[in-house]
N, C-alpha and C. Protein backbone atom coordinates (compact mmCIF):
# COMPACT_ATOMS: atom_id res chain seq x y z
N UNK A 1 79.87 82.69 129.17
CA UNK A 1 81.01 82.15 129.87
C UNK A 1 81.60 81.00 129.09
N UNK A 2 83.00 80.66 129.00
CA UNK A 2 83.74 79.96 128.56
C UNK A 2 83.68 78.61 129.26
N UNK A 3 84.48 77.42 128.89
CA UNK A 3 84.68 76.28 129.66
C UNK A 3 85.39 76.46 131.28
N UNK A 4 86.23 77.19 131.06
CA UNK A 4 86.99 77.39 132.56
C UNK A 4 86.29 78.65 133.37
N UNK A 5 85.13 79.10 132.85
CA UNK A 5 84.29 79.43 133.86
C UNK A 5 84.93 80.91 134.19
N UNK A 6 85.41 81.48 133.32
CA UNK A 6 85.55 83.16 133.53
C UNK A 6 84.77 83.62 132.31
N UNK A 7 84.66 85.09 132.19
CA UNK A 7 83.57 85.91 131.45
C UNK A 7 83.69 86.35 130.39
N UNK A 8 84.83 85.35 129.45
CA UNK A 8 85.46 85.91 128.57
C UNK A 8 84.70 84.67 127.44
N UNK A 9 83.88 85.30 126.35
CA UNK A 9 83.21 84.45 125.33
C UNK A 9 83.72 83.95 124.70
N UNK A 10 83.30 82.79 124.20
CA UNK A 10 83.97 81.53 123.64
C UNK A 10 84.05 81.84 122.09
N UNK A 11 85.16 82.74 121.34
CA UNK A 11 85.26 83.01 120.18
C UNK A 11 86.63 82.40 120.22
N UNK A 12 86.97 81.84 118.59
CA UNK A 12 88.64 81.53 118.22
C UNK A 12 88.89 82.59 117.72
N UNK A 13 89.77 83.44 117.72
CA UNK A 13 90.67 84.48 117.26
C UNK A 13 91.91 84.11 117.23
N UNK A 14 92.65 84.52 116.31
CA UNK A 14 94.13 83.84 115.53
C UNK A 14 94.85 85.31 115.07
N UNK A 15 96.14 86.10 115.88
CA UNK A 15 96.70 86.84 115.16
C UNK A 15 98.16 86.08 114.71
N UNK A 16 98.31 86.65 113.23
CA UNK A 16 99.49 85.72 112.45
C UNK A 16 100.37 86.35 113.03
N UNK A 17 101.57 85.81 112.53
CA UNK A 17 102.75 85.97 113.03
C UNK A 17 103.17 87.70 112.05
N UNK A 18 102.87 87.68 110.95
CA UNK A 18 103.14 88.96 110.56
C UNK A 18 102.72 90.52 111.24
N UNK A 19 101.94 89.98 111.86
CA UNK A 19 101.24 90.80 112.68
C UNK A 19 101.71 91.25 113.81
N UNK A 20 102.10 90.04 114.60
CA UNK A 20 102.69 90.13 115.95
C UNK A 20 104.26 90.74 115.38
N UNK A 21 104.92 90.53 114.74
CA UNK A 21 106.62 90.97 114.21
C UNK A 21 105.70 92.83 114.20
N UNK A 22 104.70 92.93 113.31
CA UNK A 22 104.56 94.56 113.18
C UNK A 22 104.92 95.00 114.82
N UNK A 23 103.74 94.29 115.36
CA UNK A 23 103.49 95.00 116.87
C UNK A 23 105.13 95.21 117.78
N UNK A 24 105.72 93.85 117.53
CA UNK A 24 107.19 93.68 118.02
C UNK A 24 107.91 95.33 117.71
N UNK A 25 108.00 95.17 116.34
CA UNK A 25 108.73 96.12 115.44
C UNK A 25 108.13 97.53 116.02
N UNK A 26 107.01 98.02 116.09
CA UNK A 26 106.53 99.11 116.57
C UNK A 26 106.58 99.23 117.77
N UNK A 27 105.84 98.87 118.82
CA UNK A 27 105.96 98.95 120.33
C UNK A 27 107.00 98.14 121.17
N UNK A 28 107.75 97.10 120.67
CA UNK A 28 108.82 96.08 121.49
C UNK A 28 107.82 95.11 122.23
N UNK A 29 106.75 95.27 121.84
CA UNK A 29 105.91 94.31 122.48
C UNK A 29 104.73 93.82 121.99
N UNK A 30 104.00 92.54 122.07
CA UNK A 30 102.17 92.81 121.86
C UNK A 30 101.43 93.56 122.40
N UNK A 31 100.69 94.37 121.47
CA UNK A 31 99.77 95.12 121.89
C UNK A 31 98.45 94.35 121.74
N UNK A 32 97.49 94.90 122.71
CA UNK A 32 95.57 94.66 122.27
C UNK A 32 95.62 95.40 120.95
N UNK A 33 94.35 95.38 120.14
CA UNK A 33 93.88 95.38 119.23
C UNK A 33 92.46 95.78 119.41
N UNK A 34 91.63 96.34 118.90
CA UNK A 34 90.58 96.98 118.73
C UNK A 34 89.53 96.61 117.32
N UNK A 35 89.04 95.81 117.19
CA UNK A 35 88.26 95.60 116.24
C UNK A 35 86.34 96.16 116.47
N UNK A 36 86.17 96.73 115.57
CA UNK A 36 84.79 97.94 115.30
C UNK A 36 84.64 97.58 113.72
N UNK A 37 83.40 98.15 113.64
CA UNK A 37 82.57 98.45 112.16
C UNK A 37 82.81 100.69 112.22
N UNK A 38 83.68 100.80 110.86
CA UNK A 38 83.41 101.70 110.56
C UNK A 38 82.31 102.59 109.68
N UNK A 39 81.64 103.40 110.00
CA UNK A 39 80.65 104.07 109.20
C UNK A 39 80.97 105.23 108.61
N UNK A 40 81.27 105.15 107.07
CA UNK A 40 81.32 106.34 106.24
C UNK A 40 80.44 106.21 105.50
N UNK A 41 80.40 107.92 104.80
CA UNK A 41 78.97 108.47 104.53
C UNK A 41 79.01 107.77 102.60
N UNK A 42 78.00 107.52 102.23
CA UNK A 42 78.27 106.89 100.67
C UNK A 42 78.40 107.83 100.07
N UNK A 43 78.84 107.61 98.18
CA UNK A 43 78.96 108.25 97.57
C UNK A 43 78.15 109.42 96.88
N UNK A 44 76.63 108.93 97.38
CA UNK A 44 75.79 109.82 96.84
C UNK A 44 75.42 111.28 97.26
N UNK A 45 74.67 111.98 96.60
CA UNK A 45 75.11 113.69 96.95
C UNK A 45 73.72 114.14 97.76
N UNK A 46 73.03 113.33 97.57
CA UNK A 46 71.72 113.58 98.47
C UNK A 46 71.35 112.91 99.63
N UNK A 47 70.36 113.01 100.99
CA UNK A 47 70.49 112.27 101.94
C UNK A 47 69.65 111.09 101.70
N UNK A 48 69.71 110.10 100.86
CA UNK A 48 69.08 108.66 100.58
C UNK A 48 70.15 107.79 100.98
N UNK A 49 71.76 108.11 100.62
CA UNK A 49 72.56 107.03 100.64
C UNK A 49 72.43 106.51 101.74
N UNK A 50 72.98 104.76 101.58
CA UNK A 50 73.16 104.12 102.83
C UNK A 50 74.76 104.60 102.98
N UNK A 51 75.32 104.38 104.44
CA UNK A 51 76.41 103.97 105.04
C UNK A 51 77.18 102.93 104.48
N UNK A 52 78.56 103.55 104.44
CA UNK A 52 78.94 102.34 103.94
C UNK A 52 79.95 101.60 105.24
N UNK A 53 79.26 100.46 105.74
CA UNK A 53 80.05 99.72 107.00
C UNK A 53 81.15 98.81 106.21
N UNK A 54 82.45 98.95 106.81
CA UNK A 54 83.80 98.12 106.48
C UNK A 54 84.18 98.39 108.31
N UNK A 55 85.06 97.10 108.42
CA UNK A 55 85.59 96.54 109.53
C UNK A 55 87.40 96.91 109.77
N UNK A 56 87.36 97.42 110.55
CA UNK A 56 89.04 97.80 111.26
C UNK A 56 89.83 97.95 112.24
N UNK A 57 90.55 97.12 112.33
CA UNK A 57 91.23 96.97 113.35
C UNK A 57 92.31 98.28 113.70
N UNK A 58 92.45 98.24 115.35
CA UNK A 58 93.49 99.51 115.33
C UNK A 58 94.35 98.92 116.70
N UNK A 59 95.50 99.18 116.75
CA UNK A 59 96.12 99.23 118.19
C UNK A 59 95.94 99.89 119.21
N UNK A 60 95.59 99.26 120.24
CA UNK A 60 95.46 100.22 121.60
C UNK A 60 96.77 99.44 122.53
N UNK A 61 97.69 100.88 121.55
CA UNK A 61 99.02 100.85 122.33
C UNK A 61 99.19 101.25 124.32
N UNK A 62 98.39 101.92 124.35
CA UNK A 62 98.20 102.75 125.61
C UNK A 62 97.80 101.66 126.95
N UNK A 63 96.54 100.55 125.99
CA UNK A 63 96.65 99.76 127.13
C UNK A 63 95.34 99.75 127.72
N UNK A 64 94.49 101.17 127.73
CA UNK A 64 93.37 101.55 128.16
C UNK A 64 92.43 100.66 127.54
N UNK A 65 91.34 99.80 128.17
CA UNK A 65 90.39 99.06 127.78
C UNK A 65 88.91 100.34 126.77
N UNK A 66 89.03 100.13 125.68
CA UNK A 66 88.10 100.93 124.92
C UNK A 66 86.05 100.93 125.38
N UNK A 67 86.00 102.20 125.85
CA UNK A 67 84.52 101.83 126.36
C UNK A 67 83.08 100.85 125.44
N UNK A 68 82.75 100.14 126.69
CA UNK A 68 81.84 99.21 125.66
C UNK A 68 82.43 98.19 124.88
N UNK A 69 83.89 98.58 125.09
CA UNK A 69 84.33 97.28 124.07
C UNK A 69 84.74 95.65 125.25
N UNK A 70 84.30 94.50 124.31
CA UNK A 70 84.52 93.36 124.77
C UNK A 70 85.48 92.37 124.58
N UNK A 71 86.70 92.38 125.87
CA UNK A 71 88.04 91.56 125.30
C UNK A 71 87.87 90.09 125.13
N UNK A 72 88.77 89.58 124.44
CA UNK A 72 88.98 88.26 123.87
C UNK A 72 90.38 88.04 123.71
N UNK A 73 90.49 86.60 124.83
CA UNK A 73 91.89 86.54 124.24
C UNK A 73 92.15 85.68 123.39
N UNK A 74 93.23 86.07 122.25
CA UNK A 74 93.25 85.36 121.19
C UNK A 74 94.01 84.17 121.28
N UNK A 75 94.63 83.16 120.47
CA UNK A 75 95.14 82.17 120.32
C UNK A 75 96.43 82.05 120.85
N UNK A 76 97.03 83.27 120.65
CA UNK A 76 98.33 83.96 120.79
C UNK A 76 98.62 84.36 122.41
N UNK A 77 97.55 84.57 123.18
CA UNK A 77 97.51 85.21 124.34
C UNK A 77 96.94 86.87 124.42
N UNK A 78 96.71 87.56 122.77
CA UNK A 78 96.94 89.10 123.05
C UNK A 78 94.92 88.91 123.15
N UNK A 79 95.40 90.30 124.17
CA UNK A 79 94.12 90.64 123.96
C UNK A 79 92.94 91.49 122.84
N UNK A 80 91.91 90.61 122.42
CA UNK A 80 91.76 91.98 121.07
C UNK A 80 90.01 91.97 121.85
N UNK A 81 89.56 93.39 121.60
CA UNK A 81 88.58 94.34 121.83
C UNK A 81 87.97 94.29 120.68
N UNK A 82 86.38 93.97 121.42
CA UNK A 82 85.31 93.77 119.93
C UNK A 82 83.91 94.57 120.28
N UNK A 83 83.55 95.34 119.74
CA UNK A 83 82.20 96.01 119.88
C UNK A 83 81.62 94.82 119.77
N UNK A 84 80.38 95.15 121.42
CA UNK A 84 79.71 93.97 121.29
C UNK A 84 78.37 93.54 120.54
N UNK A 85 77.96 94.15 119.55
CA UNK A 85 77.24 93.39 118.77
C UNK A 85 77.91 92.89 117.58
N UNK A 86 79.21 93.13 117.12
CA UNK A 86 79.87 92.64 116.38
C UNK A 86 80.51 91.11 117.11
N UNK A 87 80.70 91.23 118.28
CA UNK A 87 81.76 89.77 118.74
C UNK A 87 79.63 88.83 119.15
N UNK A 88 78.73 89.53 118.90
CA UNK A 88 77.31 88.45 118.90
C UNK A 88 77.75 87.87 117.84
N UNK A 89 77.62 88.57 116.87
CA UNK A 89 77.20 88.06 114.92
C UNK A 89 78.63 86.72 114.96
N UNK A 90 79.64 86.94 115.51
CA UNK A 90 80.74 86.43 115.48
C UNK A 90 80.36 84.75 116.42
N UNK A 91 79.99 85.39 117.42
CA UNK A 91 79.36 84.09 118.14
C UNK A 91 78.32 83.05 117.52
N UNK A 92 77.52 83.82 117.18
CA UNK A 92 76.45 83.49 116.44
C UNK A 92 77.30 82.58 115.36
N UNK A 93 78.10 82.73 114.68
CA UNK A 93 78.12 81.83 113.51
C UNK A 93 79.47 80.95 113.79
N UNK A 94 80.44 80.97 115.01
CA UNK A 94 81.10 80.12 115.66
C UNK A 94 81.95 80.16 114.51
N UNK A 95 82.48 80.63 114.25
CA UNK A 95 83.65 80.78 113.26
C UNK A 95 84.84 81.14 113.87
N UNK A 96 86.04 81.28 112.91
CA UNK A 96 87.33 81.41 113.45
C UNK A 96 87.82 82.80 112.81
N UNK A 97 88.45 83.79 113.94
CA UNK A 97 88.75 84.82 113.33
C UNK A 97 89.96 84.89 113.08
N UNK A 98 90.52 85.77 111.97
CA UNK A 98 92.06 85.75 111.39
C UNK A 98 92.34 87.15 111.54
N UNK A 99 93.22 87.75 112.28
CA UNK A 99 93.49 88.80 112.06
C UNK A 99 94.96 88.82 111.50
N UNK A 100 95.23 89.72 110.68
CA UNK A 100 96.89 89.60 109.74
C UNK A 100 96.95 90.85 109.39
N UNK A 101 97.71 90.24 108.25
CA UNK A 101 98.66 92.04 107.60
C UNK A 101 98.21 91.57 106.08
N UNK A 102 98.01 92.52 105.18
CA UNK A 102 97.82 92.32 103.66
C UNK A 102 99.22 92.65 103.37
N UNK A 103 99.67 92.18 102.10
CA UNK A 103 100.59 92.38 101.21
C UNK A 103 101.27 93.78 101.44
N UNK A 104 100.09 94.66 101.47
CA UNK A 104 100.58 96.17 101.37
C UNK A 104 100.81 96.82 102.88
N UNK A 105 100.87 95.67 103.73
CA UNK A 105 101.12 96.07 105.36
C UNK A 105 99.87 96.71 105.88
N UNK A 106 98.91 96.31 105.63
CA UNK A 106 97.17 97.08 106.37
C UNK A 106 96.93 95.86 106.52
N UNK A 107 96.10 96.27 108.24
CA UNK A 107 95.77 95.26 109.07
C UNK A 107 94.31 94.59 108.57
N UNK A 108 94.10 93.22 108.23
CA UNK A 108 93.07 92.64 107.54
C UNK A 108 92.22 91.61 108.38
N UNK A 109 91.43 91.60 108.58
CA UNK A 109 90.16 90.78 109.29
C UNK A 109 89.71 89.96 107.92
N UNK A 110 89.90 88.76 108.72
CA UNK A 110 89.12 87.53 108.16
C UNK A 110 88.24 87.02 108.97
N UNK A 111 87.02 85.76 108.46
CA UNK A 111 86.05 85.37 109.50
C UNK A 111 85.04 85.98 110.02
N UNK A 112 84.84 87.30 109.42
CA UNK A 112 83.73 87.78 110.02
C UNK A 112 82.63 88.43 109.23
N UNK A 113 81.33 88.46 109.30
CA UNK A 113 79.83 88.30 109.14
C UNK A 113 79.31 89.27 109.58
N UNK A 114 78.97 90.11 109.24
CA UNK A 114 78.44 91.25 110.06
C UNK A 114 76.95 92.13 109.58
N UNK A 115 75.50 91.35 110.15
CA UNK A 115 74.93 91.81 109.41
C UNK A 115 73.80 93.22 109.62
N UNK A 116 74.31 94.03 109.98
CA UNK A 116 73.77 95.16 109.85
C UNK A 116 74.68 96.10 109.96
């Protein structure tokens, strides 16, 4: 629980302004956000490889709260959705999250630690 005593965990999350203009530009509005660890299979040809985990954000234009996932509202007011052993590791190290746009317009996570 937070200071004002609702159930929403005490993480800083920050979406930039480039971000919010995408969401504008695409839906006419802020959307939630969805942040997960993706798992693809490695490069190797036999079954030894590890997984390779990278982090991505997606829009949940629709609105529907993603199962298991845990909201946070960000700095901004939007709501973003975090698998919850990812928004622990996040707690755990009390850091500030950045969510933005790269150069090449793909949505980029900063601030986060993720160790397994």
């Amino acid at each position: 629980m937070n200071s004002s005593g609702d159930s929403e965990p005490d993480v800083d999350v920050e979406i930039t302004g480039k971000l919010l203009a995408r969401m504008e530009e695409r839906y006419g509005r802020p959307v939630p956000l969805l942040v997960r660890i993706r798992l693809t299979e490695g490069p190797c040809r036999d079954d030894w490889c590890q997984p390779i985990r990278s982090l991505v954000a997606d829009f949940v234009a629709d609105g529907t709260r993603p199962a298991s996932a845990v909201p946070v509202k960000s700095s901004n007011g939007i709501t973003v959705y975090f698998d919850p052993g990812l928004l622990q590791s996040i707690r755990k190290r009390k850091g500030k999250v950045t969510i933005g746009l790269t150069p090449l317009g793909k949505i980029k996570i900063e601030g986060i630690h993720y160790p397994y």
